[in-house]
Structures are given as structure tokens and as C-alpha cells.
C-alpha atoms as a PDB file:
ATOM      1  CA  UNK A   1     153.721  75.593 103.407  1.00  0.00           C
ATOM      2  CA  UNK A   2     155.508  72.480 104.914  1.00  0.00           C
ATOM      3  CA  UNK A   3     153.595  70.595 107.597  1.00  0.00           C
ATOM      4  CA  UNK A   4     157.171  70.659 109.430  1.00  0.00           C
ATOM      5  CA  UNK A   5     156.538  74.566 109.202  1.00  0.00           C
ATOM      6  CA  UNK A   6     153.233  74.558 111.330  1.00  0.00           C
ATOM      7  CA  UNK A   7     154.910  72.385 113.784  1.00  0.00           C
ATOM      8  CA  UNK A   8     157.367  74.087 115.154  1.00  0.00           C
ATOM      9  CA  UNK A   9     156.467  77.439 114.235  1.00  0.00           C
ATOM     10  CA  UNK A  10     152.596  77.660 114.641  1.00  0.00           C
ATOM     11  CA  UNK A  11     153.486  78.031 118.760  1.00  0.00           C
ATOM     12  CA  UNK A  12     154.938  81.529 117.665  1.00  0.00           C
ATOM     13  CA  UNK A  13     151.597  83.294 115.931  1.00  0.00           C
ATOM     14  CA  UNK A  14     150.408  84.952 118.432  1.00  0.00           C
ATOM     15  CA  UNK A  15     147.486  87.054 118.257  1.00  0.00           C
ATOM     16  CA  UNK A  16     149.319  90.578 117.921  1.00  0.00           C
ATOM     17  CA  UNK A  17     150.839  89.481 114.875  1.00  0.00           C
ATOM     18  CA  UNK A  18     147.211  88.946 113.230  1.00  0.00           C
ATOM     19  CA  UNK A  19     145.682  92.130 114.720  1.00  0.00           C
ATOM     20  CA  UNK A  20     148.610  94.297 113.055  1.00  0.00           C
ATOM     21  CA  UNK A  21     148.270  92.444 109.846  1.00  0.00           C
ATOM     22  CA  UNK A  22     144.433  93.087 109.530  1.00  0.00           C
ATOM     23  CA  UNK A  23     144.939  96.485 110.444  1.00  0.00           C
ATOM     24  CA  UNK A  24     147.254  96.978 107.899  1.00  0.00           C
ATOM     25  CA  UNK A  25     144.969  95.206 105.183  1.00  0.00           C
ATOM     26  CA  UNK A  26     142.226  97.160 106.022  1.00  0.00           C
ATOM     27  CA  UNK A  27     143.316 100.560 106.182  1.00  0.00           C
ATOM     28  CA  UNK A  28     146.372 100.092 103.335  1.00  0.00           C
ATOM     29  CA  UNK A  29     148.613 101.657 105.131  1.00  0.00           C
ATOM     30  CA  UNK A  30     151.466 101.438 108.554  1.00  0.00           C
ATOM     31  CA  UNK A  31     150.434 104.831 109.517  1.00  0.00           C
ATOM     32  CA  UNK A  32     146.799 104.955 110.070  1.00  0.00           C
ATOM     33  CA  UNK A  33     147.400 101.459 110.875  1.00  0.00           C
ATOM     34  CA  UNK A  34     149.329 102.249 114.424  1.00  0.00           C
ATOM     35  CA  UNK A  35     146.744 105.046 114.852  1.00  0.00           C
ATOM     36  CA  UNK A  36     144.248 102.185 114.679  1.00  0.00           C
ATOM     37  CA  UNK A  37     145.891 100.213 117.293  1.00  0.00           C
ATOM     38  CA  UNK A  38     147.204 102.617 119.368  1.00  0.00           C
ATOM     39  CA  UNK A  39     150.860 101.851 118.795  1.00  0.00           C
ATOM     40  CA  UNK A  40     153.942 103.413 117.214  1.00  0.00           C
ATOM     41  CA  UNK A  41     154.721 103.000 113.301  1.00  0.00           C
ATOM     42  CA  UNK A  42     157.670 101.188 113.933  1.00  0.00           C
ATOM     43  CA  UNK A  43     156.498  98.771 116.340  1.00  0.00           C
ATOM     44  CA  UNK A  44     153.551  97.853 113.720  1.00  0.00           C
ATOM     45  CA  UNK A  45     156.661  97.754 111.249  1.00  0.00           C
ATOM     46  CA  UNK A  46     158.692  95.008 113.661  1.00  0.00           C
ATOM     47  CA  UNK A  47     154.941  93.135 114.238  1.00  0.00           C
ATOM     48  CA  UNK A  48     154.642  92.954 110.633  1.00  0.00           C
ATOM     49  CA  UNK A  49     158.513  91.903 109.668  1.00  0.00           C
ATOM     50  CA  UNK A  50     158.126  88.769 112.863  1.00  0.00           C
ATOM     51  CA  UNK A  51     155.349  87.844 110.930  1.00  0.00           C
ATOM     52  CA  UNK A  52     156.552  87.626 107.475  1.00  0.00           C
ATOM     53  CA  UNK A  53     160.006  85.648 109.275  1.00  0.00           C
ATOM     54  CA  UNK A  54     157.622  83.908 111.217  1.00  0.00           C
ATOM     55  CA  UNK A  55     155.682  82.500 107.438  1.00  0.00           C
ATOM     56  CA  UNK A  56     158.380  82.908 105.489  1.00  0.00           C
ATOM     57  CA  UNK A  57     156.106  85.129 102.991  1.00  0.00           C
ATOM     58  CA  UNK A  58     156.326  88.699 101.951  1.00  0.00           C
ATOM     59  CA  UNK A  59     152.319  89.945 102.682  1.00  0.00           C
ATOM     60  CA  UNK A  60     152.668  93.463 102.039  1.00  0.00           C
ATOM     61  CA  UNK A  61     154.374  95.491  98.853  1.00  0.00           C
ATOM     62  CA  UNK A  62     155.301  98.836 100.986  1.00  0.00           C
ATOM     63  CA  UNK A  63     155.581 101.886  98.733  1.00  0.00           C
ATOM     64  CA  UNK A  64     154.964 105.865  98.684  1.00  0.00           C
ATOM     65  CA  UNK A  65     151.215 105.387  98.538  1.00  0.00           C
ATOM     66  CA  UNK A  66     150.892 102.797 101.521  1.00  0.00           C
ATOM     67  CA  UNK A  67     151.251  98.879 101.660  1.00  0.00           C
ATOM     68  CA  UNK A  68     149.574  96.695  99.361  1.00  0.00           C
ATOM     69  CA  UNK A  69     148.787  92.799 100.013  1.00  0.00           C
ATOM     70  CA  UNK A  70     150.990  90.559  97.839  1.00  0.00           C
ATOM     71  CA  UNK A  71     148.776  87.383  96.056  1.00  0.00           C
ATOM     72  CA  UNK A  72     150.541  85.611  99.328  1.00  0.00           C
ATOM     73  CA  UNK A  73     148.940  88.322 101.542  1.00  0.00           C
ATOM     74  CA  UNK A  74     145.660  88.051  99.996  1.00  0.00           C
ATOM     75  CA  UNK A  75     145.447  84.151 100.977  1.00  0.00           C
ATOM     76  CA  UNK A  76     146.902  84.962 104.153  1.00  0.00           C
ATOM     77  CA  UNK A  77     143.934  87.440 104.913  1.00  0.00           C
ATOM     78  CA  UNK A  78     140.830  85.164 104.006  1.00  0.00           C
ATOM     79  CA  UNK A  79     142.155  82.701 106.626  1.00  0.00           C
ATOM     80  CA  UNK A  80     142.810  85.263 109.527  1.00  0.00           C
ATOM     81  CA  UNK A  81     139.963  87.293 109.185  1.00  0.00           C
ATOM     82  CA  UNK A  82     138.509  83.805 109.275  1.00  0.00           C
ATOM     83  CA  UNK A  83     140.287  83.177 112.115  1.00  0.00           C
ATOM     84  CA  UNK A  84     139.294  86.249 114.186  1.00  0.00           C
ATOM     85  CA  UNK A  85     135.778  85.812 113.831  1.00  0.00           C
ATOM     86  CA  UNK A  86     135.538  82.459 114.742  1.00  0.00           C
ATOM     87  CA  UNK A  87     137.987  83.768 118.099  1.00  0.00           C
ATOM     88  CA  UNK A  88     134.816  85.701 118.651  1.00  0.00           C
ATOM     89  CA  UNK A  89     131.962  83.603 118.364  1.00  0.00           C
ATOM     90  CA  UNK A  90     133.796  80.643 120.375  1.00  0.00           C
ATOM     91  CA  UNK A  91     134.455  83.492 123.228  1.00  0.00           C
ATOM     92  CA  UNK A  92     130.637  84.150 123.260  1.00  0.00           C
ATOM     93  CA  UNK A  93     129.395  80.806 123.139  1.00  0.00           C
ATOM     94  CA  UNK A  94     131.597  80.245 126.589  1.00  0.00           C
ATOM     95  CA  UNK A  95     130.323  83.529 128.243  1.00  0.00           C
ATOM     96  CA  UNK A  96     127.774  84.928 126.403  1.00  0.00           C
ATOM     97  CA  UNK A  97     126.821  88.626 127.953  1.00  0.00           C
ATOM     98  CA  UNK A  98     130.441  88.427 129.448  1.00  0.00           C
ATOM     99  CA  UNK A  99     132.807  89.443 127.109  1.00  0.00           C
ATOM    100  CA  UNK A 100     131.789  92.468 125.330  1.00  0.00           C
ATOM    101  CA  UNK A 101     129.938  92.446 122.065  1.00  0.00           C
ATOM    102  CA  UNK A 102     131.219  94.067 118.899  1.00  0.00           C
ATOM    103  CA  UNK A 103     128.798  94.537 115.730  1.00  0.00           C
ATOM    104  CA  UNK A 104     130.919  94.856 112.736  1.00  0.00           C
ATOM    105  CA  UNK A 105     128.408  96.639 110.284  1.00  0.00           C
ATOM    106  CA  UNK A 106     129.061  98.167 106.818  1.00  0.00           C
ATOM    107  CA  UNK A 107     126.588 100.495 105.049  1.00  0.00           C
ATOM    108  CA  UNK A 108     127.274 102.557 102.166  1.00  0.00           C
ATOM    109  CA  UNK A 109     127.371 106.499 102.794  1.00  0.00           C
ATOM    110  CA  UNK A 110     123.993 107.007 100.854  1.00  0.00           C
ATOM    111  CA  UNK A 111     122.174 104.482 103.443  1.00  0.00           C
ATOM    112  CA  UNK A 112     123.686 104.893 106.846  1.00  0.00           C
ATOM    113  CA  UNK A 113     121.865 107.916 108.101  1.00  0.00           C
ATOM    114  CA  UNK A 114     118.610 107.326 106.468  1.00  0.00           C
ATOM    115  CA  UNK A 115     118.513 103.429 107.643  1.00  0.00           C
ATOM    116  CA  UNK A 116     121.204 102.309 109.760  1.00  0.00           C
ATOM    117  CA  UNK A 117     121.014 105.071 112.004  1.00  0.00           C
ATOM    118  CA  UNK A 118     117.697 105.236 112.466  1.00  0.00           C
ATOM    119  CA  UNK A 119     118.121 101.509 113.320  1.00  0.00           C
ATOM    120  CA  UNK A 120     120.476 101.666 115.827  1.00  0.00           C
ATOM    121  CA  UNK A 121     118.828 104.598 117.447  1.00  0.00           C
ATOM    122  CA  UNK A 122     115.662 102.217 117.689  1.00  0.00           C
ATOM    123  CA  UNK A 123     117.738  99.355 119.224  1.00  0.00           C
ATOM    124  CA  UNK A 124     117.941  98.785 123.261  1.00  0.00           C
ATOM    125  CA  UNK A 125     121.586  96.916 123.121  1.00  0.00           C
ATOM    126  CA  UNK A 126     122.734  95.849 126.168  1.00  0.00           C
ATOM    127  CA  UNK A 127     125.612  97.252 128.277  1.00  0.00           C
ATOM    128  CA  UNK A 128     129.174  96.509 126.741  1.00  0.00           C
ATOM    129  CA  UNK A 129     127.722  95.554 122.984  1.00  0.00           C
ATOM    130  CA  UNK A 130     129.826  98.485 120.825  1.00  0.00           C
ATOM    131  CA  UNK A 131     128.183  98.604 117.302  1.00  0.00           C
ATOM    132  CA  UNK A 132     131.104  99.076 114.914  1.00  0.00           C
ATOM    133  CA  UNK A 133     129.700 101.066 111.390  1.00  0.00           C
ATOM    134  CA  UNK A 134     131.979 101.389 108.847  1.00  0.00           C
ATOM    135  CA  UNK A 135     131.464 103.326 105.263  1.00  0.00           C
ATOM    136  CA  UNK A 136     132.488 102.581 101.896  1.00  0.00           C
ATOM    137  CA  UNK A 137     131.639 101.911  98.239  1.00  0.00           C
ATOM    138  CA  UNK A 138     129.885  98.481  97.854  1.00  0.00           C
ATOM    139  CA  UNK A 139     132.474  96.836  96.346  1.00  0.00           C
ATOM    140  CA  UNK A 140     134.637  97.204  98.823  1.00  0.00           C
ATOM    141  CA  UNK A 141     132.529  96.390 101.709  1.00  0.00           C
ATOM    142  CA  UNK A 142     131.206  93.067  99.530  1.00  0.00           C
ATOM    143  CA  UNK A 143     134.980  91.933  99.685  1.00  0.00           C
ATOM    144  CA  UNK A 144     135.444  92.440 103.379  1.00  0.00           C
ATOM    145  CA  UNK A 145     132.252  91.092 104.324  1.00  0.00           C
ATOM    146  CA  UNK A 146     133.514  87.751 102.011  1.00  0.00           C
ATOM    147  CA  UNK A 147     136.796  88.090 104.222  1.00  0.00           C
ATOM    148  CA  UNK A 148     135.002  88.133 107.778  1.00  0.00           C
ATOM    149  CA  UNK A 149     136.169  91.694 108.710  1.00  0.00           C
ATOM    150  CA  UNK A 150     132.344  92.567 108.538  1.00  0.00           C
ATOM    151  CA  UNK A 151     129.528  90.923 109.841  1.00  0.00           C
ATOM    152  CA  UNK A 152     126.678  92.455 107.974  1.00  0.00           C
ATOM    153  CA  UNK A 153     126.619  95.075 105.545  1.00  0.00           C
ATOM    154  CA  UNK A 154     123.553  96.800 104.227  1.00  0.00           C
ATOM    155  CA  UNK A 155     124.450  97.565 100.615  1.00  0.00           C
ATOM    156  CA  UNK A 156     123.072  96.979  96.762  1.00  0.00           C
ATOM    157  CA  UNK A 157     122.512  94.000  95.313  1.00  0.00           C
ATOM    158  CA  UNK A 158     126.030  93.582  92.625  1.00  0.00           C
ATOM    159  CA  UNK A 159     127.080  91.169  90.298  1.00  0.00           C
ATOM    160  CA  UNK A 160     126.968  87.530  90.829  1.00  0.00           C
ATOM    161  CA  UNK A 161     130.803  86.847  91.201  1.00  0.00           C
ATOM    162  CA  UNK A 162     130.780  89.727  94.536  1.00  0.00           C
ATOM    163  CA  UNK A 163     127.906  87.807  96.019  1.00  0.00           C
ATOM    164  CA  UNK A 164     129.332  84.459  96.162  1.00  0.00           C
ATOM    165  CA  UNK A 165     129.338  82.926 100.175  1.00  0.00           C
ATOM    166  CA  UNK A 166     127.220  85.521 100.923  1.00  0.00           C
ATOM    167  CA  UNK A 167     122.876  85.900 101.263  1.00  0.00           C
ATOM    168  CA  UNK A 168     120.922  88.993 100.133  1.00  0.00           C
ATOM    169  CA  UNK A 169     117.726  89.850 101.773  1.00  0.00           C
ATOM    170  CA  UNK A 170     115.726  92.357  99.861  1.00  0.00           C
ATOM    171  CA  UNK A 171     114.651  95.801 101.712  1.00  0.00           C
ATOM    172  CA  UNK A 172     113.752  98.087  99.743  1.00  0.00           C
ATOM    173  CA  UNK A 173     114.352  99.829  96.241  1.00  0.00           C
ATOM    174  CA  UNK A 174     115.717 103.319  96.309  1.00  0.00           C
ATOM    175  CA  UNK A 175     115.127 105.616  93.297  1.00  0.00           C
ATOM    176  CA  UNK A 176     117.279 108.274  92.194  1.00  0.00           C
ATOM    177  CA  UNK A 177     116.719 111.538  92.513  1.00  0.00           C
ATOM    178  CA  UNK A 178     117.869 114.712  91.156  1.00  0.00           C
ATOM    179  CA  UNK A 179     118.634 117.111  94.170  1.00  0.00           C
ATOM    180  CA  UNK A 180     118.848 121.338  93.695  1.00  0.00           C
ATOM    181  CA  UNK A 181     119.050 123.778  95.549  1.00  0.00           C
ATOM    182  CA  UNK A 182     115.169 126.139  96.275  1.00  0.00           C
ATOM    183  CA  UNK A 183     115.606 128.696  93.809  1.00  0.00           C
ATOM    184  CA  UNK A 184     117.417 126.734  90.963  1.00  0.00           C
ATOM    185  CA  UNK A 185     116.606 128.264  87.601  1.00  0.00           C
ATOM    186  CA  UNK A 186     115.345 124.559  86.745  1.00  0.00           C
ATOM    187  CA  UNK A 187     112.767 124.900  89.372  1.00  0.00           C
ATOM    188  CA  UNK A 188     110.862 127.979  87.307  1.00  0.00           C
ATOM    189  CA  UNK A 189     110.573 125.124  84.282  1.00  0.00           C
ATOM    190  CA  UNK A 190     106.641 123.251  85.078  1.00  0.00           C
ATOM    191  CA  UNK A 191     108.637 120.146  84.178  1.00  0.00           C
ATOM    192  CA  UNK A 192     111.995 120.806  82.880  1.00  0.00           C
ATOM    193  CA  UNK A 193     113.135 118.320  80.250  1.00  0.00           C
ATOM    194  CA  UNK A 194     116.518 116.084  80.331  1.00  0.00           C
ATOM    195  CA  UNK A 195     118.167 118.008  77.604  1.00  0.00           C
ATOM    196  CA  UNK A 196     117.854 120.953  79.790  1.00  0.00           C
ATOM    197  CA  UNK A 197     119.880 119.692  82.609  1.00  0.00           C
ATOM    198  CA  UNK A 198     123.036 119.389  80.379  1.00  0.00           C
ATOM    199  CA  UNK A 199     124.626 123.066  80.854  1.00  0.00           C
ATOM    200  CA  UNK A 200     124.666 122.805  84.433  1.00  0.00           C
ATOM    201  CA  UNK A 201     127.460 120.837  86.687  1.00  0.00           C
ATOM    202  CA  UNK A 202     126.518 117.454  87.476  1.00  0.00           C
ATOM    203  CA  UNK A 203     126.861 115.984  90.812  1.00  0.00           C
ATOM    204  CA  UNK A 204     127.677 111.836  90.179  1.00  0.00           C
ATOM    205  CA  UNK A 205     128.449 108.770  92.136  1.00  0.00           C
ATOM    206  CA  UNK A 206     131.576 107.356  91.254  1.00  0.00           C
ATOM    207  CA  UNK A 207     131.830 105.385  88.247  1.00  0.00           C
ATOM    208  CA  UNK A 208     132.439 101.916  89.103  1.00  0.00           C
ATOM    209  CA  UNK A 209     128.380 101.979  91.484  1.00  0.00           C
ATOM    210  CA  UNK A 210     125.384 100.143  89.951  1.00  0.00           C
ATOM    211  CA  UNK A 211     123.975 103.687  90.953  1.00  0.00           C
ATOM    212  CA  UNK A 212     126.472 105.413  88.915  1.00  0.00           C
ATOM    213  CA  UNK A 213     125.554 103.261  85.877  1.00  0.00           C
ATOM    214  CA  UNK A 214     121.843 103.358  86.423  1.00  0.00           C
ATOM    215  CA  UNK A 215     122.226 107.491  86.505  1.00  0.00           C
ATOM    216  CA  UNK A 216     124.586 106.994  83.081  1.00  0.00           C
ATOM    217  CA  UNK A 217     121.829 104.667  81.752  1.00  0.00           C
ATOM    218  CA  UNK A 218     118.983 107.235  82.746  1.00  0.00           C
ATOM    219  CA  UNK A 219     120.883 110.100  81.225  1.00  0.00           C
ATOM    220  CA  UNK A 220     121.983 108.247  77.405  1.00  0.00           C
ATOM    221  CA  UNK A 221     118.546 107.015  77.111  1.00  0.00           C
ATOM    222  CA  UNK A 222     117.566 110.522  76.728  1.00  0.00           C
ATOM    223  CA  UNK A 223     120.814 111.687  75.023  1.00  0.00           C
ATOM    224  CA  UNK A 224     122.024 113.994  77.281  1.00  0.00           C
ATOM    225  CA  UNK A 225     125.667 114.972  77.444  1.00  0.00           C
ATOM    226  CA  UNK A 226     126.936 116.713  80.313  1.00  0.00           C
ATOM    227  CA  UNK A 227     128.290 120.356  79.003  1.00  0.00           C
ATOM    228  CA  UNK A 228     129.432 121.546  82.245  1.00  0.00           C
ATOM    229  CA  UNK A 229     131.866 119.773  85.004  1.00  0.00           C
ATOM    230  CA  UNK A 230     131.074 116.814  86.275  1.00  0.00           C
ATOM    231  CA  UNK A 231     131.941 116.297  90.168  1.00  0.00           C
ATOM    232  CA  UNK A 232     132.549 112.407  91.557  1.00  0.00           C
ATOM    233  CA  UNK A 233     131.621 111.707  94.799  1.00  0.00           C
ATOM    234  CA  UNK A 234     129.941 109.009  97.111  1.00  0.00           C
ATOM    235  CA  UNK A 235     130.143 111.632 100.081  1.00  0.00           C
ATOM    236  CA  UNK A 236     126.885 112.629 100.664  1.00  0.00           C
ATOM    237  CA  UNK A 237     127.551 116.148 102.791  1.00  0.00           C
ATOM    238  CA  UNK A 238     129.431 116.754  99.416  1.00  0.00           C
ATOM    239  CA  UNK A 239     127.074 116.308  97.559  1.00  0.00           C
ATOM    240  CA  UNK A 240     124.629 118.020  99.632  1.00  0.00           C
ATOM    241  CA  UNK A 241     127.083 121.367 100.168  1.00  0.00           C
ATOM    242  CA  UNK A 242     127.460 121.567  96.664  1.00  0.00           C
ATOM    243  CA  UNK A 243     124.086 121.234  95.765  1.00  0.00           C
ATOM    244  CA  UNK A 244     122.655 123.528  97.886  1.00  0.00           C
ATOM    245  CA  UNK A 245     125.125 126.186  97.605  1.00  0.00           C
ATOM    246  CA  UNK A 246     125.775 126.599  93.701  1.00  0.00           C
ATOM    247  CA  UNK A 247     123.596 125.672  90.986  1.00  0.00           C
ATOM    248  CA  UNK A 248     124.894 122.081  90.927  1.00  0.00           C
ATOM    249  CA  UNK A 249     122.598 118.857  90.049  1.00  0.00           C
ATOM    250  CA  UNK A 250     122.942 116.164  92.590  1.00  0.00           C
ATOM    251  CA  UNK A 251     122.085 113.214  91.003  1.00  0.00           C
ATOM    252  CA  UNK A 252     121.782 110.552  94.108  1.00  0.00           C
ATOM    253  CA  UNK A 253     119.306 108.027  95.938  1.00  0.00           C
ATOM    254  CA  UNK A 254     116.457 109.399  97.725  1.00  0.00           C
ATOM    255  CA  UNK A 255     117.282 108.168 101.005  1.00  0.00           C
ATOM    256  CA  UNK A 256     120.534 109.953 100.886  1.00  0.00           C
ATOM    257  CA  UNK A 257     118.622 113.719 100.245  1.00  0.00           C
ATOM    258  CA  UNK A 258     115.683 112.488 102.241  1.00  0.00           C
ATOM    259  CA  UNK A 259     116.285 114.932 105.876  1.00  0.00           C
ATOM    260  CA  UNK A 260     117.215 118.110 103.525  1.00  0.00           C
ATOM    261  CA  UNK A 261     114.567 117.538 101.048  1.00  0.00           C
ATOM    262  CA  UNK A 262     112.325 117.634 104.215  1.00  0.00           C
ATOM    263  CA  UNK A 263     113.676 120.534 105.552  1.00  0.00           C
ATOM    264  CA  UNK A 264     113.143 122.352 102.615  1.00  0.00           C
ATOM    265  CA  UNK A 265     117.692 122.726 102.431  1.00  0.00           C
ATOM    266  CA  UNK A 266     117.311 120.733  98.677  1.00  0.00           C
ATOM    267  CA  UNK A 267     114.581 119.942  96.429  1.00  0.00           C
ATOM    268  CA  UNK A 268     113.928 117.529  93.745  1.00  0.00           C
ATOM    269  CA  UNK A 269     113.404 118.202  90.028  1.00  0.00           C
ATOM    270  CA  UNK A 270     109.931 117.015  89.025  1.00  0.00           C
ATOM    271  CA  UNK A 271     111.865 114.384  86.498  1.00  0.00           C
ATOM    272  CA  UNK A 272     110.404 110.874  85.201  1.00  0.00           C
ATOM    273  CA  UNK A 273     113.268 109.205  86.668  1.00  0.00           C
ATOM    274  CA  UNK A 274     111.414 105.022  86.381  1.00  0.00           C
ATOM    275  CA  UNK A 275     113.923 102.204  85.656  1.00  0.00           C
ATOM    276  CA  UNK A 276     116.653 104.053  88.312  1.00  0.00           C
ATOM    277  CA  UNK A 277     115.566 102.244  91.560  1.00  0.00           C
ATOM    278  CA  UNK A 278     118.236  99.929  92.873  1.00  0.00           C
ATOM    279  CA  UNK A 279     117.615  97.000  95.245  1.00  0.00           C
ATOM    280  CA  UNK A 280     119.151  97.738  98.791  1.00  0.00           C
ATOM    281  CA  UNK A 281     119.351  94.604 101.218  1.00  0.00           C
ATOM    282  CA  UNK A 282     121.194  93.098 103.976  1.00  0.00           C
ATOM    283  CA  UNK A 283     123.838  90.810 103.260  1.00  0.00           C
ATOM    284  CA  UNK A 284     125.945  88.180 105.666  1.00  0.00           C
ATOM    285  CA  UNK A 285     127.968  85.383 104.883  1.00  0.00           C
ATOM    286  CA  UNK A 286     126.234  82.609 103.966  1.00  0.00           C
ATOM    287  CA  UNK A 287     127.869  80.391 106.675  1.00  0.00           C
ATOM    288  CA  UNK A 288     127.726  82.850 109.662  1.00  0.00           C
ATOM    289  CA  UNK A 289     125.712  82.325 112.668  1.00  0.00           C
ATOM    290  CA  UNK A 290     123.958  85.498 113.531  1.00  0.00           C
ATOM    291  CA  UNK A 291     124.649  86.300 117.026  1.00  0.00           C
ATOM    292  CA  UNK A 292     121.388  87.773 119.073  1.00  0.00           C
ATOM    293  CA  UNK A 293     122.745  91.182 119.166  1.00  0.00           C
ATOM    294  CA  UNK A 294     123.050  91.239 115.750  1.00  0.00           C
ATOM    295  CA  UNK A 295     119.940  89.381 114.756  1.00  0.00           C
ATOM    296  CA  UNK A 296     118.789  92.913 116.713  1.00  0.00           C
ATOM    297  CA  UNK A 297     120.179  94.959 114.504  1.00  0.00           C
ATOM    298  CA  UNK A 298     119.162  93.146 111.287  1.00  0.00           C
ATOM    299  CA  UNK A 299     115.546  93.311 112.729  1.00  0.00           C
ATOM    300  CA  UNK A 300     115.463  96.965 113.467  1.00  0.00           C
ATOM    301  CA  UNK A 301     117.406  98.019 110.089  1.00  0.00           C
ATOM    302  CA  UNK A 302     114.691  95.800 108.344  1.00  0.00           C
ATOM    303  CA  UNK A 303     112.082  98.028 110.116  1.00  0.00           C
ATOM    304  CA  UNK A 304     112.719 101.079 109.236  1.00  0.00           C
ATOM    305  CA  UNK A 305     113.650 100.194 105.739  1.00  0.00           C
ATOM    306  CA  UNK A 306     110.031  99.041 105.853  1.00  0.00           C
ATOM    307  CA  UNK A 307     108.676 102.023 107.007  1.00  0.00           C
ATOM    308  CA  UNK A 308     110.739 104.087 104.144  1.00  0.00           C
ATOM    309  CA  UNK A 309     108.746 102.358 101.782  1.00  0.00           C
ATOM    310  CA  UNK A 310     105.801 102.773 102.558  1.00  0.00           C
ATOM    311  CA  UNK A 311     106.370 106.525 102.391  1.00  0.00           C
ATOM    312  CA  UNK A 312     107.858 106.549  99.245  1.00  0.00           C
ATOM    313  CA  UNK A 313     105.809 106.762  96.387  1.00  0.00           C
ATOM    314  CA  UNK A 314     108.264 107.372  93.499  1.00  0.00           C
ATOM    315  CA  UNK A 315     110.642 109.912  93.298  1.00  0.00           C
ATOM    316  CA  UNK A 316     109.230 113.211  94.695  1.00  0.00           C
END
């Protein structure tokens, strides 16, 4: 891009033009997109074409299934999620308390009730601080946390190249669990053995999770092959409705079954399940600047992860 370009154009970007485009990158699609901002599909559709003029770029492929960042997009996005959040802190450092807060947290589905909720719940945030949550496999919420459109995310530790710009302080380590419903015929076995959990339907993660791997690791060490269907999911009320209705195995992280293993609604096969636990943590970008409100947060999430382990010794 030609430094005559920024020049005379730069005058032109106006913030609209990056709210519609992060919308659009987030949510992969016009639609939900204008839902998101309150505004009609074609007016997100005119934001996004003034934009493109404006660069001189094609950002988004647009096809059946939704819009999909171009390699042009993808730079484009870094840079104004980049952008945004520094919009933000620069705001609060000139009126801190003024303008209102917003917490951009990610948490994957298996963690948010168990921890993040219970965090929040703890927390006494001022007036006018909104505390954003957002769902979603780890990989994905790794990547937008790298972009800026997170602040924090409270996820599993992952490979090397998803961690880069980014810290990982430890919490706790979650086990895996095998989840039934009372009554399961597995339940009348003292100890029922691995090979005896093949015949029934098998309740997974999905198969790109360090969860989902440690479960597949778990389950070839002892050469079991699953005989009956095999359901994919990261929801946990799926999991938990199939589980406890049908004679379904919900294989899935303690903190997830927790509340309905308590309440007697699901209950865990007496299985040796060692080597399963995965790390959960808090993660940030390396160069962010925590603001107080969210230093809050961090502090209270690290609580009650604290208190989780403590009561957890080894899967129950």
C-alpha cells in the first residue's frame, strides 16, 4: 500500500467501516453480522464495499456458506482488531470509570459454568463495566485472543505455534471423566473394564481438542474400539441430555459434569482414567496491559479454580 494511499485516503476510515468489518470476521457471515450491529444486511453490505474501494483490497470471499477473509483480509484484521483495542485503553486512560468498561472474555463451553461463572458471580464490578463471555473451541478463541478481539480467555494449554504473543498461567488440571446416566447397566459392573465400554454410544469432544486426543489416547492404550455410534460435540447440555437420557457414555472433563454429578442427574464410571488431565489456565497477550476490572476478573477466576482443586481428588 502506497504511502500516497494513506494520505489522502486515511481521512476516509472511519470507525463504522472497522466495526462492520470485525463483525463480519468474527461471526463469518453479513447476516448475523447486521444482527450483531443492529443494522440492515445491505447497509453492512455498502459498509463493507466503501471499505474495500476505500483500500483498494477485496477482504471477504462471499459465498453460500457466509464470507470468508481473503489472505488480504486476514492482514487487514490483525491491525484493526489492534486498532480497536488500543481505541479502548487510550479512552480509559483519559476517563477512567467514565466511559463504560467492556471485558472481552473467552472460555471454552466445558469451563465457563464451572469457573468463569462462578467467578463473575463472586466479582463486585462497578456500575457500567459489561463483562462480554464468549464460547468456543480453543483454537479458535487462541486466534482471536492473538488478534485483540479477546482480552483474556481461560482455555488449555495448545501447541507452541497457537501460543505465540500470548502468556499462560497455570490453574488447574482437569481430568476426564466418563459421565452415565444412575441406572446404566455399567454401573451394576464393581469396576467395569475398558473393553466393556465399546458396545455402547460414545459421547466425544470434537476431534481437533487436546481433550479429544487425550480421550483417543486413553481409549487405544487399552484397545478399545468404539462398536456403537460415536456422537461429536463440545456442547455440554448435549452431552449432558444425551447422557442422562439414553445409555450413552459421555466422555468429558470433570468440571463440565461437576453440578449434575452432584445432583445425582449423571454419575461417573469408577474407571482408572490417570494420564487424561489437561492443564487449564488463563491466557492474555503478552503485550496487553491488564486493565483493573479485568485484573478483577483474572483474580476471582483464579480463585475458584483454586478452590476446584482442592476438592478434586482424581476422577470420582
Amino acid at each position: 500500500m502506497s504511502y500516497e494511499f494513506r494520505a489522502s485516503h486515511i481521512h476516509r476510515l472511519q470507525l463504522r467501516h472497522l466495526h462492520c468489518f470485525l463483525a463480519v470476521a468474527r461471526l463469518g457471515h453479513l447476516g448475523r453480522a447486521a444482527e450483531a450491529l443492529a443494522i440492515s444486511q445491505p447497509a453492512v453490505t455498502k459498509t463493507l464495499a466503501d471499505l474495500e474501494d476505500l483500500l483498494g483490497l477485496r477482504l471477504f470471499e462471499r459465498g453460500r456458506r457466509g464470507a470468508r477473509l481473503t489472505p488480504a483480509g486476514q492482514g487487514f484484521l490483525r491491525h484493526a482488531s489492534q486498532v480497536m483495542a488500543a481505541l479502548d485503553q487510550a479512552l480509559e486512560s483519559v476517563a477512567p470509570g467514565q466511559a463504560p468498561t467492556v471485558l472481552r472474555l473467552g472460555a471454552l463451553p466445558t469451563v465457563v459454568n464451572a469457573i468463569v461463572a462462578a467467578g463473575v458471580r463472586s466479582l463486585g464490578l462497578p456500575s457500567g463495566t459489561t463483562v462480554r463471555v464468549e464460547t468456543g473451541a480453543n483454537r479458535e478463541l487462541l486466534a482471536r485472543l492473538q488478534r485483540g478481539e479477546l482480552d483474556a480467555v481461560v482455555g488449555r494449554l495448545s501447541e507452541p505455534e497457537r501460543l505465540q504473543g500470548l502468556t499462560f498461567e497455570h490453574l488447574y488440571a482437569e481430568p476426564l471423566i466418563v459421565a452415565v446416566r444412575p441406572g446404566h447397566p455399567l454401573l451394576d459392573k464393581r469396576r467395569p473394564s475398558p473393553a466393556q465400554l465399546a458396545p455402547h454410544d460414545w459421547i466425544l469432544p470434537l476431534a481437533d481438542t487436546m481433550i479429544r486426543h487425550n480421550a483417543d489416547s486413553w481409549l487405544q492404550g487399552h484397545g478399545v474400539l468404539p462398536q456403537g455410534a460415536v456422537i461429536e460435540t463440545l456442547s455440554v447440555s448435549l452431552g449432558r441430555e444425551l447422557a442422562a437420557t439414553g445409555d450413552a457414555l459421555w466422555f468429558t472433563p470433570l468440571g463440565a459434569a461437576e453440578a449434575d454429578l452432584e445432583r445425582g442427574v449423571l454419575v461417573a464410571l469408577p474407571l482408572a482414567l490417570s494420564g487424561t488431565e489437561e492443564p487449564v489456565g488463563w491466557l492474555m497477550r503478552s503485550d496487553a496491559q491488564p486493565s483493573p476490572a479485568l485484573q478483577a476478573v483474572r483474580a476471582a477466576v483464579r480463585e475458584q479454580a483454586q478452590r476446584r482443586q482442592r476438592r478434586w481428588s482424581g476422577p470420582r
